[in-house]
C-alpha atoms as a PDB file:
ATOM      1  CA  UNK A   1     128.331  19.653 151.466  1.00  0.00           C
ATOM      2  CA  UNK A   2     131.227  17.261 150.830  1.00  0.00           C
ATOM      3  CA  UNK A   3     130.532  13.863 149.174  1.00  0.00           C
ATOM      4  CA  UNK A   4     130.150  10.422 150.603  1.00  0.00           C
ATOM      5  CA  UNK A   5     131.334   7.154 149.098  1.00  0.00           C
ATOM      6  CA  UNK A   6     128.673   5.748 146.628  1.00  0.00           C
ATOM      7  CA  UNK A   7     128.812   2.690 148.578  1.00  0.00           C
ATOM      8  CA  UNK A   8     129.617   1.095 152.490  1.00  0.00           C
ATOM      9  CA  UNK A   9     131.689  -1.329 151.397  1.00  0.00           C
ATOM     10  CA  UNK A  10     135.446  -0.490 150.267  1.00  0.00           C
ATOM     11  CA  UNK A  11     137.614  -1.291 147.331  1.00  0.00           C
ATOM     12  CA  UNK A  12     135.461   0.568 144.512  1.00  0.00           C
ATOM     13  CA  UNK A  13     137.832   2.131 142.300  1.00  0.00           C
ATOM     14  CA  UNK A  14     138.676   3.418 138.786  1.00  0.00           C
ATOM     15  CA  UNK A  15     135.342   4.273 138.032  1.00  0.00           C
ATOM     16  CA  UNK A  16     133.902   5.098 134.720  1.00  0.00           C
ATOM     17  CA  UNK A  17     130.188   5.389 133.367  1.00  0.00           C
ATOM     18  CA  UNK A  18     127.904   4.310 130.674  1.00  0.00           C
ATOM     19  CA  UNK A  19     124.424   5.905 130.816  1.00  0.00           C
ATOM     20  CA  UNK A  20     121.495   3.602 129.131  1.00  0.00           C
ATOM     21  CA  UNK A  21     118.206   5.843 128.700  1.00  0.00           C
ATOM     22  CA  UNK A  22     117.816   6.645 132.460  1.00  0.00           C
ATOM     23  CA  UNK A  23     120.127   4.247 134.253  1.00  0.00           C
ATOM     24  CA  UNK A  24     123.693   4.631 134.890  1.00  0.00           C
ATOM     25  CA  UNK A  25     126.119   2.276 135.165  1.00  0.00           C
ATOM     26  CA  UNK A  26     129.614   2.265 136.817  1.00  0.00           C
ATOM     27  CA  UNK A  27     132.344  -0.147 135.680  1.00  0.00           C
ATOM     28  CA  UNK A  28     134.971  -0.099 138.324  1.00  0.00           C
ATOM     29  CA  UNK A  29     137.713  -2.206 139.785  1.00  0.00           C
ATOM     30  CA  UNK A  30     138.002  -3.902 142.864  1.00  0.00           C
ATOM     31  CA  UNK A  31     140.359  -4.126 145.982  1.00  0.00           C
ATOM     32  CA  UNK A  32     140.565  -6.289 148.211  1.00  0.00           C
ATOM     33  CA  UNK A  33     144.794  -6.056 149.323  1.00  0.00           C
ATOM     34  CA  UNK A  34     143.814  -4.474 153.345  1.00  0.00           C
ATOM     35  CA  UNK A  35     146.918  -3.806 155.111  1.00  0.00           C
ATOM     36  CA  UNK A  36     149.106  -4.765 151.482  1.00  0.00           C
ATOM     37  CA  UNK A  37     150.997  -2.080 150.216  1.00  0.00           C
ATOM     38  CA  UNK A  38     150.492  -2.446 146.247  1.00  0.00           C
ATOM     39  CA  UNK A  39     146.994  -3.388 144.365  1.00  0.00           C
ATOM     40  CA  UNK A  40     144.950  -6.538 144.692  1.00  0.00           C
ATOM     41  CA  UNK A  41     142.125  -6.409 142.488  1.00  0.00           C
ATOM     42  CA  UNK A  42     140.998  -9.688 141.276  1.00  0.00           C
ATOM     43  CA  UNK A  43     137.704  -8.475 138.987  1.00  0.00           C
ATOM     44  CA  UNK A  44     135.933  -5.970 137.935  1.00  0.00           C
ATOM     45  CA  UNK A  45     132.438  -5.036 139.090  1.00  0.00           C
ATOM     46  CA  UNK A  46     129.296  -2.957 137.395  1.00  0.00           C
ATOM     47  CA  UNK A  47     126.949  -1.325 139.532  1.00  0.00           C
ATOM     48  CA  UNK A  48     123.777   0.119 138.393  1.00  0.00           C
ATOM     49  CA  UNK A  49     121.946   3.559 139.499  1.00  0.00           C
ATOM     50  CA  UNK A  50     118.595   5.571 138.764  1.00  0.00           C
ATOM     51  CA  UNK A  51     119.390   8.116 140.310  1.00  0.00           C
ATOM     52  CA  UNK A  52     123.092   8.183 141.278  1.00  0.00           C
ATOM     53  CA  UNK A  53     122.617   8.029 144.764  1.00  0.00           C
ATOM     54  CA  UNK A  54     121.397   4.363 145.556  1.00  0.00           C
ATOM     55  CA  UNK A  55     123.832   1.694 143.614  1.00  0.00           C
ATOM     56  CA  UNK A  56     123.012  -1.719 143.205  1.00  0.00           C
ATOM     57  CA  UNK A  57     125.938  -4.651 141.989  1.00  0.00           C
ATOM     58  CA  UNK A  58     124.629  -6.105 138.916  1.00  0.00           C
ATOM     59  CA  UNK A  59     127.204  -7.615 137.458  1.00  0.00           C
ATOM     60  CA  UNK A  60     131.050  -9.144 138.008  1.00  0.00           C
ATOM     61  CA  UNK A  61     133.594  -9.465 135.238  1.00  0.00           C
ATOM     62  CA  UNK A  62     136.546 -11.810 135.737  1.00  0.00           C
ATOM     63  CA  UNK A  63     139.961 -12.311 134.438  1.00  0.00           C
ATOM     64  CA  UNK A  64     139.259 -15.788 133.638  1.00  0.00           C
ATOM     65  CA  UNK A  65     136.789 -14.878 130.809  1.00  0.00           C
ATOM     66  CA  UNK A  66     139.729 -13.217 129.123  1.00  0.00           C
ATOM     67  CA  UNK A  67     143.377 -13.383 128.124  1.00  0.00           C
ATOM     68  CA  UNK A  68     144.603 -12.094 131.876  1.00  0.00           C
ATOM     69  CA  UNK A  69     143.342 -16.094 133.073  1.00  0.00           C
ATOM     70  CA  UNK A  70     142.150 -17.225 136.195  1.00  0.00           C
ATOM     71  CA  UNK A  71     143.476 -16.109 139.586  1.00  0.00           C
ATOM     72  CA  UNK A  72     145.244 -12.956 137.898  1.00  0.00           C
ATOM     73  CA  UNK A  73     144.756 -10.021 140.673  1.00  0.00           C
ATOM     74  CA  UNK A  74     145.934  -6.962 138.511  1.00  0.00           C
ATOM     75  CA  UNK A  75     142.557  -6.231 136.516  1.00  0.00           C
ATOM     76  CA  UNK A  76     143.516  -2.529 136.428  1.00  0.00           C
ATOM     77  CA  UNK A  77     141.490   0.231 135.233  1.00  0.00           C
ATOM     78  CA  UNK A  78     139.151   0.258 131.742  1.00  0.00           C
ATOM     79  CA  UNK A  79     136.646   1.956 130.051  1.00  0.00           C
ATOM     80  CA  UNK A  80     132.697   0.939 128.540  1.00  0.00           C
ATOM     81  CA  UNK A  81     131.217   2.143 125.259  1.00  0.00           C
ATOM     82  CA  UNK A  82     127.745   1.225 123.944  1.00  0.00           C
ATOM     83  CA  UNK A  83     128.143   0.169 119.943  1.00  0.00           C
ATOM     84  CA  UNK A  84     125.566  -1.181 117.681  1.00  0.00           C
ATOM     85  CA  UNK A  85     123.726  -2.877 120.092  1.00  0.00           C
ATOM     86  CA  UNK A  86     126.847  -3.833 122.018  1.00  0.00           C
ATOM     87  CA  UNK A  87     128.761  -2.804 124.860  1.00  0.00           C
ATOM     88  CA  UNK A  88     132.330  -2.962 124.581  1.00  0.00           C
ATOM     89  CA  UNK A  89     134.815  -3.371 128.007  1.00  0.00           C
ATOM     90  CA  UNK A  90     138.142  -1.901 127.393  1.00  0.00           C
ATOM     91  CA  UNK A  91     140.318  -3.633 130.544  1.00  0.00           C
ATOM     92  CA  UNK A  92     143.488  -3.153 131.118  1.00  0.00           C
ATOM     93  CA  UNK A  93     146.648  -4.958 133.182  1.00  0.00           C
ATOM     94  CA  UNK A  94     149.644  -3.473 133.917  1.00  0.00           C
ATOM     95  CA  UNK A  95     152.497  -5.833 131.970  1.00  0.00           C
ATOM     96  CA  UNK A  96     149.543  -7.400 129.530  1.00  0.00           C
ATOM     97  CA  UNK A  97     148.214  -4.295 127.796  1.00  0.00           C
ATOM     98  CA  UNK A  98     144.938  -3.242 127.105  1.00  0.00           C
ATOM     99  CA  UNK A  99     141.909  -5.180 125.875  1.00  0.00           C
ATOM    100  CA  UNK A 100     138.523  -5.895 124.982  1.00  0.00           C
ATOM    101  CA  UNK A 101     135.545  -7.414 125.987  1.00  0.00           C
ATOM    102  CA  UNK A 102     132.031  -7.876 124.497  1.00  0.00           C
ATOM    103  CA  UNK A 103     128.412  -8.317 125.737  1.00  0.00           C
ATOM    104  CA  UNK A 104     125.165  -7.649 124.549  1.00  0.00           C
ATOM    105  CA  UNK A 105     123.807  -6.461 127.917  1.00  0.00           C
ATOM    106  CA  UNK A 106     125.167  -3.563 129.757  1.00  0.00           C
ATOM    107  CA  UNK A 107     125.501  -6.436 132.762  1.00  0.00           C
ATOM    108  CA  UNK A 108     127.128  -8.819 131.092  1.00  0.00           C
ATOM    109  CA  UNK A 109     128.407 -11.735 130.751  1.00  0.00           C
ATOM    110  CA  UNK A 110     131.047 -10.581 128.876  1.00  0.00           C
ATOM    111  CA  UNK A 111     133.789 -12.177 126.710  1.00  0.00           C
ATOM    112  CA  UNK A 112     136.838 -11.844 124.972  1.00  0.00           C
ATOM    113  CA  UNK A 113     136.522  -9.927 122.267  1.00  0.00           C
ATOM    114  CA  UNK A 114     140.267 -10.484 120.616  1.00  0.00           C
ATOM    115  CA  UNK A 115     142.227 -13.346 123.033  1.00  0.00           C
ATOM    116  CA  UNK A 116     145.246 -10.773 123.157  1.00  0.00           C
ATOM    117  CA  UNK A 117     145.784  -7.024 123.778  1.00  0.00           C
ATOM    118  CA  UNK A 118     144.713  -4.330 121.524  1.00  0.00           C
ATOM    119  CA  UNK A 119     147.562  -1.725 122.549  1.00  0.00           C
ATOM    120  CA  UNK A 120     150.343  -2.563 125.341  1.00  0.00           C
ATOM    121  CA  UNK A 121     149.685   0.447 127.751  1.00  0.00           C
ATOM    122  CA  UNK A 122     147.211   0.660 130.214  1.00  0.00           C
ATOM    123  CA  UNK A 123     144.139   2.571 131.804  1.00  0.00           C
ATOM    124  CA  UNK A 124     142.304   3.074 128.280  1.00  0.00           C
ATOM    125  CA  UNK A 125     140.006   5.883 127.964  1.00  0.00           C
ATOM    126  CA  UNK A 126     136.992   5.667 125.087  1.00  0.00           C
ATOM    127  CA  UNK A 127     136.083   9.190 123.576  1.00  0.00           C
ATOM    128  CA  UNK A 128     133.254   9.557 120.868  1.00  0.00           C
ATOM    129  CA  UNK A 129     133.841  12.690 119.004  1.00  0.00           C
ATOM    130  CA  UNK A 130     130.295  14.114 117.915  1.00  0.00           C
ATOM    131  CA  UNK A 131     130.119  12.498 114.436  1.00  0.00           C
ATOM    132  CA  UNK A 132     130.198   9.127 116.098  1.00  0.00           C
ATOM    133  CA  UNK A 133     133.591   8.595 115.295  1.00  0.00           C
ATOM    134  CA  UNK A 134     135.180   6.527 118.278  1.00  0.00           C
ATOM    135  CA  UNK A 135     138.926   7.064 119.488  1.00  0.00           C
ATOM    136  CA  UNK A 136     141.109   5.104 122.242  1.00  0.00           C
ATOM    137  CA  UNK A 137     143.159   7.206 124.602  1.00  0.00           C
ATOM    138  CA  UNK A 138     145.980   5.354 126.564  1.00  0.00           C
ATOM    139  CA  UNK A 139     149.515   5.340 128.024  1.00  0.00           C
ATOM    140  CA  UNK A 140     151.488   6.683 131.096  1.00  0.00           C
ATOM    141  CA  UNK A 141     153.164  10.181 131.240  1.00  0.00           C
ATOM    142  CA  UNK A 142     152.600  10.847 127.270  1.00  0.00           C
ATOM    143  CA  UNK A 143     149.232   9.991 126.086  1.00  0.00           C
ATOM    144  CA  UNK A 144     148.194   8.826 123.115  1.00  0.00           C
ATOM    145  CA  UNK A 145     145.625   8.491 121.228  1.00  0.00           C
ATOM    146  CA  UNK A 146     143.805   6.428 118.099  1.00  0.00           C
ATOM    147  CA  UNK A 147     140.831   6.026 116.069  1.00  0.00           C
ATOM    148  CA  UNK A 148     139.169   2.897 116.187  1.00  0.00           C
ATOM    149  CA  UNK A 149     137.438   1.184 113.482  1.00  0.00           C
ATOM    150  CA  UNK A 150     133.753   0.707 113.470  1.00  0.00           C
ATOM    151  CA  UNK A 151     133.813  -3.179 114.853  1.00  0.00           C
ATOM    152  CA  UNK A 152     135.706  -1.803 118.153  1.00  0.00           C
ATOM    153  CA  UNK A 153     138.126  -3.893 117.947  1.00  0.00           C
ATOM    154  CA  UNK A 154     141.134  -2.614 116.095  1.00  0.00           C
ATOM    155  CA  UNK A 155     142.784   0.552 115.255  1.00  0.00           C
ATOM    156  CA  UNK A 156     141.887   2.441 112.376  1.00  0.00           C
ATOM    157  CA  UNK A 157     145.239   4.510 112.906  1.00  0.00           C
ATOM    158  CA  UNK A 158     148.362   4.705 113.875  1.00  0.00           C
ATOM    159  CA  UNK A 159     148.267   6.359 117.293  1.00  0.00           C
ATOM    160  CA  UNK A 160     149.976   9.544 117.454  1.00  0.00           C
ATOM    161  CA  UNK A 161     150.901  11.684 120.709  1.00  0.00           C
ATOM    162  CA  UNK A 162     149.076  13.801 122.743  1.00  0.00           C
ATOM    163  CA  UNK A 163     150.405  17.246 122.640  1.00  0.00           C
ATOM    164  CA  UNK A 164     150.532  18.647 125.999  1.00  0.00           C
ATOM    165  CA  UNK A 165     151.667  21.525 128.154  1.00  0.00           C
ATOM    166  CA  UNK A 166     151.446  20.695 131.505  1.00  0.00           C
ATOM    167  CA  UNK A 167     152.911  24.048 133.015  1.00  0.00           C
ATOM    168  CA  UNK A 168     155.047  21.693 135.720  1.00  0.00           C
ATOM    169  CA  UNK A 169     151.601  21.177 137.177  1.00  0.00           C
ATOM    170  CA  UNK A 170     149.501  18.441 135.627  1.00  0.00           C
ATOM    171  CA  UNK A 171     151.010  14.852 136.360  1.00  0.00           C
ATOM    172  CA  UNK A 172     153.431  12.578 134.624  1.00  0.00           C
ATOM    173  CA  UNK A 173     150.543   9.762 134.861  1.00  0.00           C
ATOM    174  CA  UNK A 174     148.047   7.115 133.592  1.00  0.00           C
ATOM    175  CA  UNK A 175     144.422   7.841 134.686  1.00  0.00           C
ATOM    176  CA  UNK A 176     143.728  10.126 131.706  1.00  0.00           C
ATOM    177  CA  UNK A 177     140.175  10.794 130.979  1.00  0.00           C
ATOM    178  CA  UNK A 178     138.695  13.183 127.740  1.00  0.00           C
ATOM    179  CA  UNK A 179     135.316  14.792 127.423  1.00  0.00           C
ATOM    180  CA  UNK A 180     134.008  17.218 124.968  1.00  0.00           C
ATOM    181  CA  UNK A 181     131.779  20.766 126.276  1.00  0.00           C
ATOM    182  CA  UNK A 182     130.967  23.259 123.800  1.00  0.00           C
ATOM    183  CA  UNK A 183     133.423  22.401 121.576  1.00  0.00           C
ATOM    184  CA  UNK A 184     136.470  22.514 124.200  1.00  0.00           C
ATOM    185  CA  UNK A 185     138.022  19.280 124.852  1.00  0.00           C
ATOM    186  CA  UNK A 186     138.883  18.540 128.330  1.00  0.00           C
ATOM    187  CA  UNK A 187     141.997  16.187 128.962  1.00  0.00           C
ATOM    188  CA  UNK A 188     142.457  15.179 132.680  1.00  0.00           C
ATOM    189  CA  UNK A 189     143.980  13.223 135.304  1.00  0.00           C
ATOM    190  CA  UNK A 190     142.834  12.914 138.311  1.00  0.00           C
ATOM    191  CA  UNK A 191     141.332  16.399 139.084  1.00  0.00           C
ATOM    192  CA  UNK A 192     144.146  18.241 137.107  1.00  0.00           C
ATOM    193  CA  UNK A 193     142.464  19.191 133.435  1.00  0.00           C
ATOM    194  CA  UNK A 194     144.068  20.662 130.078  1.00  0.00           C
ATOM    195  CA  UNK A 195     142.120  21.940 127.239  1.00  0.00           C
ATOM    196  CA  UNK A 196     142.047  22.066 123.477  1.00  0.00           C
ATOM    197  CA  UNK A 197     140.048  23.480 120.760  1.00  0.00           C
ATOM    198  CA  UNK A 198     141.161  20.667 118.668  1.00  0.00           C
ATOM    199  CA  UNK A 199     141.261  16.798 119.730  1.00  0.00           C
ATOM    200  CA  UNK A 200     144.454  15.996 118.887  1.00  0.00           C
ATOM    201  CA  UNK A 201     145.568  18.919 120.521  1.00  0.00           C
ATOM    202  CA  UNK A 202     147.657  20.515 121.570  1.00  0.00           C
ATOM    203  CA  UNK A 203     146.201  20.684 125.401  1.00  0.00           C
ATOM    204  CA  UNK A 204     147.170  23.108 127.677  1.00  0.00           C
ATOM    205  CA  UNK A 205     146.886  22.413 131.580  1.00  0.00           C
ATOM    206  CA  UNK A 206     143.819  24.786 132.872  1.00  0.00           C
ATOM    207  CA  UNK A 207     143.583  24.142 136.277  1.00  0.00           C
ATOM    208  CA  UNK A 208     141.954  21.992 139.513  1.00  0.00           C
ATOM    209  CA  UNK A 209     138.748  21.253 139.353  1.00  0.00           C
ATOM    210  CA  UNK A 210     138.868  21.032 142.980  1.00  0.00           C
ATOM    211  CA  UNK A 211     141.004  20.562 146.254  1.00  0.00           C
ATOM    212  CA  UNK A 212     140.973  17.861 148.568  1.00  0.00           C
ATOM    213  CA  UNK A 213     139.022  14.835 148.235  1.00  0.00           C
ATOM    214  CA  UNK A 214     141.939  13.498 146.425  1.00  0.00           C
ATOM    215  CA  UNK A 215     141.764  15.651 143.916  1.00  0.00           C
ATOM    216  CA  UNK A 216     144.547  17.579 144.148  1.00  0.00           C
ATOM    217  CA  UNK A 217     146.387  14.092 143.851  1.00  0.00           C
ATOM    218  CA  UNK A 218     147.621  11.984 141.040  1.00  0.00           C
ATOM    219  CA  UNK A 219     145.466   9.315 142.163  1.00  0.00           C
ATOM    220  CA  UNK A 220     142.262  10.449 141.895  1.00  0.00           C
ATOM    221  CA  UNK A 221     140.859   7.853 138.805  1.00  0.00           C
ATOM    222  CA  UNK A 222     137.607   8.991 137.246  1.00  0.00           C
ATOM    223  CA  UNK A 223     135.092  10.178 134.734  1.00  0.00           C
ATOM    224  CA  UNK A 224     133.349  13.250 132.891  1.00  0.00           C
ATOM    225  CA  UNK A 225     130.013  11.886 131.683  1.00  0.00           C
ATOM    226  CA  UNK A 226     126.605  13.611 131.160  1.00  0.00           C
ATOM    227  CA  UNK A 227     123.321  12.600 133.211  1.00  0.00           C
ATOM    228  CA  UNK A 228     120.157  14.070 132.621  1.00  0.00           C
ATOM    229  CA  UNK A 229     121.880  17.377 131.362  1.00  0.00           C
ATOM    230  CA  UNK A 230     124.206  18.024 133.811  1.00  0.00           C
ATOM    231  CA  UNK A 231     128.137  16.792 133.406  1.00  0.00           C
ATOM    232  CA  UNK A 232     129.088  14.786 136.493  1.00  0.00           C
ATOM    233  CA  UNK A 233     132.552  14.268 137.787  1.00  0.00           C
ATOM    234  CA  UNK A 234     133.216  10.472 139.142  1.00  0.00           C
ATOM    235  CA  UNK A 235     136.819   9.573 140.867  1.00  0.00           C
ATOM    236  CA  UNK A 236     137.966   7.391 143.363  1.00  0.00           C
ATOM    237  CA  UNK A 237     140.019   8.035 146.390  1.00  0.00           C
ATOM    238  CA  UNK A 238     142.467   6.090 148.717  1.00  0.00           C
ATOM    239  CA  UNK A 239     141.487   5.258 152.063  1.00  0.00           C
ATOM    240  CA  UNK A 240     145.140   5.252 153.446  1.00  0.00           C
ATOM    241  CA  UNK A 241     147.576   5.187 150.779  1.00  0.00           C
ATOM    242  CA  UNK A 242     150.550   4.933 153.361  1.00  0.00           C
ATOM    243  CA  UNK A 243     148.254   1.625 154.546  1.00  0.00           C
ATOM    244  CA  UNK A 244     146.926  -0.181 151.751  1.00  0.00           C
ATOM    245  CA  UNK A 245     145.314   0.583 148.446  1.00  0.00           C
ATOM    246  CA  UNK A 246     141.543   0.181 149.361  1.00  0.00           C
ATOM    247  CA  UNK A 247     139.522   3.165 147.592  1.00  0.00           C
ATOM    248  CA  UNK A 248     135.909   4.125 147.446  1.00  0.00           C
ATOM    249  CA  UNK A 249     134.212   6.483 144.714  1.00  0.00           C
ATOM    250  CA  UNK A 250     132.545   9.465 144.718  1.00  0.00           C
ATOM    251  CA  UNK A 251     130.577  12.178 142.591  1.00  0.00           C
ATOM    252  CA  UNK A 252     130.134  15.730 141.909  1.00  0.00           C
ATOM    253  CA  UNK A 253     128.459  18.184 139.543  1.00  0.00           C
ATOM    254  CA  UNK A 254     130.538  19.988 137.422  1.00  0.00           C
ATOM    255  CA  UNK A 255     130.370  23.701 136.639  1.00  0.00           C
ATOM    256  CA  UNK A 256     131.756  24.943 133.458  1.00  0.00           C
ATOM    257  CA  UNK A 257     133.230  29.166 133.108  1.00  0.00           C
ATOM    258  CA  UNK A 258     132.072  31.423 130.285  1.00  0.00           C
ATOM    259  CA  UNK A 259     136.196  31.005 129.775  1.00  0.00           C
ATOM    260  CA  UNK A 260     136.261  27.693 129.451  1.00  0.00           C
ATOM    261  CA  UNK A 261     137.153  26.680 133.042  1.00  0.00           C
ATOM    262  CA  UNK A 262     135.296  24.295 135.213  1.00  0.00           C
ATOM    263  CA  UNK A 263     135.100  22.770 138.684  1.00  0.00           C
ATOM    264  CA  UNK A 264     133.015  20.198 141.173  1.00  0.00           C
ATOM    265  CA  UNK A 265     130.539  21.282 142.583  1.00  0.00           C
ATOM    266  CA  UNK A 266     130.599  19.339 146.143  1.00  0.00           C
ATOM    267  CA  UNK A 267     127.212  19.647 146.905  1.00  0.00           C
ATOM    268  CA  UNK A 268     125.276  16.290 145.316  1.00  0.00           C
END
C-alpha cells in the first residue's frame, strides 16, 4: 500500500521529528506560493501525533520572533532537539544562515535564542551521537559538520567536511539528514543514503531506499527517527514542481539488511 499525505491541506514540507514519551511531533515548513514558481513559506508549523496517523496543528513559529523579521517568506528548512528541559529550533533561510530558537514546551512559543545566525548555510540537521554528545550537520553539495557545545548554542568545533563518495549517484544538495543503526551511520538526501562506520566519515553512497514517491528525487526533504521501536522514514514531496512548490509529507517504515542496507517499507 502506497502512502497518503499526513494531512488534506497542502504546503507541509521539510519535515523533521521530535518524539516526547509517546507523542510525536513534526516541525515543518509551510507553502503557500500556488501557481508561483519558487518557495513562499512565511512560518513554520508543529503538528502533533499519537499515533502517526491523525495530526493535529499545535503550534506556529514566525519569522518575526527571530532575526529573519516580520513578513520574511523564506523560513526554509530546520531541525528540533530536546536539551535539558528545552527544545531547541534550528531554522534556516537561504541568504541569512542558520539559527536558533528556544522554548520550554515542545509547542512553543519560541524565541531567539542568539539574534544572528549560528553558521551561514542552510537546512541544518541535529545528530546526537550515543554519549549525548550533540553535532550540527549543514551546507549544500559538501556537508559539514560540528559539535556543539552543551548550551546549544555555539560550536564547540571548527566544522570540518563530510567525506563522501557519492558514486555519480547521490546528489550535489542540501536536505541532508544523519541517523545512527547498529553502529552504521546513515547520511542521506532525499531517499539517496551513504554509510559510515565512523561519523565523520568517510560515507559511501549505499543505495535508494525507495522509488517513486519522490524519492528517487533530490527533493524529497525528510527524517530518520525512531517511534516505539521501529525507525520511520518522513519526507515531503512536490505536488507539481513544473507548477508551483506546494508539497505534502508522508511516512514509511524502514527496513534495515543484515548488510547494512535499508529501505521504506510503503505499507503504514
Amino acid at each position: 500500500m502506497k502512502p497518503s499525505p499526513l494531512i488534506n491541506e497542502p504546503g507541509m514540507s521539510d519535515p523533521h521529528a521530535l518524539v516526547v514519551g509517546d507523542v510525536c511531533y513534526l516541525f515543518t515548513g509551510h507553502d503557500v506560493g500556488f501557481g508561483v514558481p519558487d518557495w513562499v513559506m512565511p512560518d513554520w508549523r508543529i503538528y502533533r501525533s499519537e499515533d502517526l496517523r491523525n495530526w493535529r496543528h499545535v503550534g506556529t513559529i514566525r519569522p518575526e520572533d527571530c532575526f529573519l523579521g516580520a513578513g520574511n517568506t523564506s523560513c526554509w528548512a530546520g531541525d528540533i532537539v530536546a536539551r535539558n528541559g528545552e527544545y531547541f529550533w534550528y531554522f534556516s533561510h537561504p541568504k541569512l544562515g542558520t539559527g536558533v530558537m528556544r522554548a520550554s514546551r515542545p509547542e512553543g512559543p519560541y524565541v531567539d535564542a542568539l539574534g544572528h545566525a549560528l553558521v551561514e548555510s542552510f537546512d541544518p540537521t541535529i545528530f546526537v551521537e550515543d554519549d549525548g554528545t550533540p553535532y550540527l550537520i549543514y551546507g549544500h553539495g559538501d556537508y559539514k559538520i560540528a559539535r556543539l557545545k552543551d548550551s546549544m548554542v555555539e560550536l564547540d568545533e571548527t566544522p570540518r567536511d563530510l567525506p563522501l563518495d557519492r558514486k555519480g549517484i547521490f546528489p550535489v544538495m542540501d536536505k541532508n539528514s544523519l541517523h545512527k543503526h547498529n553502529g552504521t551511520y546513515y547520511l542521506s538526501c532525499s531517499g539517496y543514503y551513504a554509510t559510515s562506520d565512523q561519523l565523520y566519515g568517510p560515507y559511501v553512497y549505499r543505495g535508494l531506499v525507495g522509488e517513486g514517491w519522490g524519492l528517487d528525487t533530490p527533493y524529497a526533504h525528510g527524517d530518520f527517527f525512531q517511534w516505539k521501536n521501529q525507525w520511520v522514514h518522513v519526507w515531503c514531496k512536490y505536488r507539481n514542481r513544473e507548477v508551483d512548490r506546494i508539497r505534502d509529507c508522508y511516512l514509511a517504515p524502514v527496513v534495515y539488511g543484515p548488510d547494512g542496507t535499508m529501505r521504506d517499507d510503503l505499507a503504514f
